[in-house]
Protein backbone atom coordinates (compact mmCIF):
# COMPACT_ATOMS: atom_id res chain seq x y z
CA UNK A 1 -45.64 -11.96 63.04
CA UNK A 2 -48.44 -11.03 60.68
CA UNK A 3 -48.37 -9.18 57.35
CA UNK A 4 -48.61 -5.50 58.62
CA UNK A 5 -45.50 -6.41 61.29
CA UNK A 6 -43.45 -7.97 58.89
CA UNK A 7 -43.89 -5.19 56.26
CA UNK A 8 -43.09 -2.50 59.50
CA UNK A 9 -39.72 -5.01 59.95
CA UNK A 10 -38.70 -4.30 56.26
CA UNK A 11 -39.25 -0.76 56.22
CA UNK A 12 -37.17 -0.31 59.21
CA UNK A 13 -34.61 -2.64 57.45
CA UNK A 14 -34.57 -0.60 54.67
CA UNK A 15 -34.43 2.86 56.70
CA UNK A 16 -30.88 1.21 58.30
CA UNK A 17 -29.67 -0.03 55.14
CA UNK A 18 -29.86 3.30 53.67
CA UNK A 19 -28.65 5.01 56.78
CA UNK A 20 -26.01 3.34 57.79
CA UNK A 21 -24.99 -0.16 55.65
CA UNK A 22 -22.45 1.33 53.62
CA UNK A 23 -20.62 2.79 57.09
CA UNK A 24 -20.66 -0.26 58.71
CA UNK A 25 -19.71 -2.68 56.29
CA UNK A 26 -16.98 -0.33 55.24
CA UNK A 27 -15.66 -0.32 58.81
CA UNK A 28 -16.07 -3.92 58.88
CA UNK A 29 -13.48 -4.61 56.18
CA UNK A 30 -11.33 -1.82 57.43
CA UNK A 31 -10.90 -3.19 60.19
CA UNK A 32 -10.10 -7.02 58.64
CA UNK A 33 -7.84 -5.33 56.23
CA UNK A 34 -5.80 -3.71 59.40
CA UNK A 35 -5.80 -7.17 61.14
CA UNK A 36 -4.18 -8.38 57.78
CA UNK A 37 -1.32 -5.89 57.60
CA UNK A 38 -0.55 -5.93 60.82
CA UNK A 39 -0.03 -9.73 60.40
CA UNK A 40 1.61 -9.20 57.37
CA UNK A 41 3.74 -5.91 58.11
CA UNK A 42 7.55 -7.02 58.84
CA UNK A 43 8.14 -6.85 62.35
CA UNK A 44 11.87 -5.61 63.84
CA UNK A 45 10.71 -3.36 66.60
CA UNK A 46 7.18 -3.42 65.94
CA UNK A 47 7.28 0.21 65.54
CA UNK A 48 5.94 -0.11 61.66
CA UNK A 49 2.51 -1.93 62.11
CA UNK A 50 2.21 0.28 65.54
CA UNK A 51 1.28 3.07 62.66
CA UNK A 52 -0.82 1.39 60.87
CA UNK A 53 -4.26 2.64 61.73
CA UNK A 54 -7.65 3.86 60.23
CA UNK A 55 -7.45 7.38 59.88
CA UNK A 56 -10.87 8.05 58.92
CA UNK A 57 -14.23 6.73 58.23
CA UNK A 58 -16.59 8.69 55.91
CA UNK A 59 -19.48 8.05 54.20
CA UNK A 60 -23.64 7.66 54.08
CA UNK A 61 -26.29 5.82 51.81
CA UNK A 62 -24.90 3.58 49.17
CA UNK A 63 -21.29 4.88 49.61
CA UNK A 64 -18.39 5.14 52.48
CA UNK A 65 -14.59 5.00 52.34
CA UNK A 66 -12.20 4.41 54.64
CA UNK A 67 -8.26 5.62 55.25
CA UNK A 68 -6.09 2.91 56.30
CA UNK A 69 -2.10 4.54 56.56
CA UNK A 70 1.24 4.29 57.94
CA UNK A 71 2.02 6.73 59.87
CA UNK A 72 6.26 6.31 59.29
CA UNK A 73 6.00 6.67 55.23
CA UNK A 74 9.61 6.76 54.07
CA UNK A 75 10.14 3.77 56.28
CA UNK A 76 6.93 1.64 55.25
CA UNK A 77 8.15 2.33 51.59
CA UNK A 78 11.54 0.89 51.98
CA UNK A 79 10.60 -2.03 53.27
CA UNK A 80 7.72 -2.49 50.58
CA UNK A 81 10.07 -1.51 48.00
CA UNK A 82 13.03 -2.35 49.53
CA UNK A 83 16.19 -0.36 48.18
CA UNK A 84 20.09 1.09 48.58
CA UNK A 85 21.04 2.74 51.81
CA UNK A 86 24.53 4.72 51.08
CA UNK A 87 26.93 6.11 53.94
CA UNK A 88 27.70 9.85 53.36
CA UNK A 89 30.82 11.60 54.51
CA UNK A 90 28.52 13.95 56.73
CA UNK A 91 25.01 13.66 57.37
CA UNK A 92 22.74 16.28 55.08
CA UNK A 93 23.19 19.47 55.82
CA UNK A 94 26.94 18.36 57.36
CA UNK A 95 28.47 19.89 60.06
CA UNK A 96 31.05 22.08 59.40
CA UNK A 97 32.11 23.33 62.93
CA UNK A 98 36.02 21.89 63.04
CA UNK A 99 38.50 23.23 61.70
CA UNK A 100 39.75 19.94 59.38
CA UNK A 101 36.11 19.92 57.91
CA UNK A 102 35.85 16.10 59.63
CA UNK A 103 33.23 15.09 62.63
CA UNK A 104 34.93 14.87 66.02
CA UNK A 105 35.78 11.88 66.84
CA UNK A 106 34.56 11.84 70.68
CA UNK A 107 31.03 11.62 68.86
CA UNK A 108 31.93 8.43 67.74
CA UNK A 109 31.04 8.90 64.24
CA UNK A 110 33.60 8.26 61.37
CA UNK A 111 33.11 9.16 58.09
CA UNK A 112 32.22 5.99 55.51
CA UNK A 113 29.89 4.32 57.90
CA UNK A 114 25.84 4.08 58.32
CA UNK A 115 26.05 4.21 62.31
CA UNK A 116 23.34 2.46 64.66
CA UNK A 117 23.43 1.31 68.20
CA UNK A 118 25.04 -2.32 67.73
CA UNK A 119 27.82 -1.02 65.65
CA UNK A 120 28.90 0.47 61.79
CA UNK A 121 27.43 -1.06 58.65
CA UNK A 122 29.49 -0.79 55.83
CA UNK A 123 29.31 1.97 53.03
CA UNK A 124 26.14 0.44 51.07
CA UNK A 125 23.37 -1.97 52.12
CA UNK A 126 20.81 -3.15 50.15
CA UNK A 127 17.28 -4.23 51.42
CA UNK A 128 14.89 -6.28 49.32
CA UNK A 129 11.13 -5.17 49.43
CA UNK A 130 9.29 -7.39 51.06
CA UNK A 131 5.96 -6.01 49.70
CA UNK A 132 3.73 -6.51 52.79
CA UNK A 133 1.25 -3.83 51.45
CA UNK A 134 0.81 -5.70 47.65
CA UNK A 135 0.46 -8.88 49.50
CA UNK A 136 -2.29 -7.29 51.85
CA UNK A 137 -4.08 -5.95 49.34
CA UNK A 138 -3.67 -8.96 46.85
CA UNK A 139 -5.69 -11.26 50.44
CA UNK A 140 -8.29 -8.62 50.85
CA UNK A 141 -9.45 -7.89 47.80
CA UNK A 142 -10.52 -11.93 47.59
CA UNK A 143 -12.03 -11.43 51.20
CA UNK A 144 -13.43 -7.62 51.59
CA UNK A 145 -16.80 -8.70 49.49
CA UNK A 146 -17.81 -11.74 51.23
CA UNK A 147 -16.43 -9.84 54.45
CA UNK A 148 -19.58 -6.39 52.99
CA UNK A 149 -21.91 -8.62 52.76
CA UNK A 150 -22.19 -10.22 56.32
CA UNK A 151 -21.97 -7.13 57.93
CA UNK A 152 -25.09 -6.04 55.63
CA UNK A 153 -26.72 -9.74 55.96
CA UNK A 154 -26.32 -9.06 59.74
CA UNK A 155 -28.18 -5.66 59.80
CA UNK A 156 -31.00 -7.27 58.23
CA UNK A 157 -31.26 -9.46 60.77
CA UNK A 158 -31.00 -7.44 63.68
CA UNK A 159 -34.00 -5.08 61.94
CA UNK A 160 -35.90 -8.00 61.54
CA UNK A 161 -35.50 -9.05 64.81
């Protein structure tokens, strides 16, 4: 490669730097940071980290931003935060329909109980947070640098051929 090719080679490096560098390493640790939640996202039916995704990827030049969500928010923030789940006599709202002001019992549902499929919980549980975002954000935030600037190292290369 002479002189006049390798100075073509950086000016088309810098052209896709300034296009797109910010875009791609911002997907790049997007995408890291939703491998690390979903490892890190507590898992009972798998139903949280299945609504975990990047909602949207914006950006051009120097600058580009990414949305990483839930998609189940009151849930994801219980079990960050953890917290008190209380029975009520009647859900929200209640039902009001018999005449004694109770539920029916051929429902199934008695008043002073959180029900579920396997059976009543008692009138108060308490959940501790387990703080799966913190902790995601805590790993990534030593990583999402290092994880920038390969995806930029890399686009240099492949404009330099």
């Amino acid at each position: 490669m002479n002189l006049s090719e390798f100075a073509d080679a950086l000016n088309r490096a810098a052209d896709d730097l300034e296009d797109h560098a910010a875009l791609d390493a911002c997907e790049d640790v997007a995408a890291e940071t939703l491998d690390v939640l979903h490892g890190n996202t507590p898992k009972l039916t798998g139903a949280l980290a299945g609504s975990e995704w990047m909602d949207s990827l914006t950006g051009s030049g120097e600058t580009a931003t990414a949305v990483i969500s839930t998609h189940l928010p009151l849930y994801a923030a219980f079990r960050e935060h953890g917290g008190d789940i209380w029975a009520h006599d009647r859900p929200r709202g209640g039902w009001t329909g018999a005449p004694t002001g109770r539920w029916p019992r051929r429902w199934g549902i008695h008043q002073h109980t959180l029900h579920w499929p396997g059976g009543p919980f008692p009138l108060h549980v308490r959940q501790d947070g387990s703080w799966y975002m913190r902790r995601t954000v805590d790993e990534m935030n030593d990583r999402a640098g290092e994880i920038a600037r390969n995806s930029v190292l890399e686009l240099i290369r492949d404009a330099l051929g």
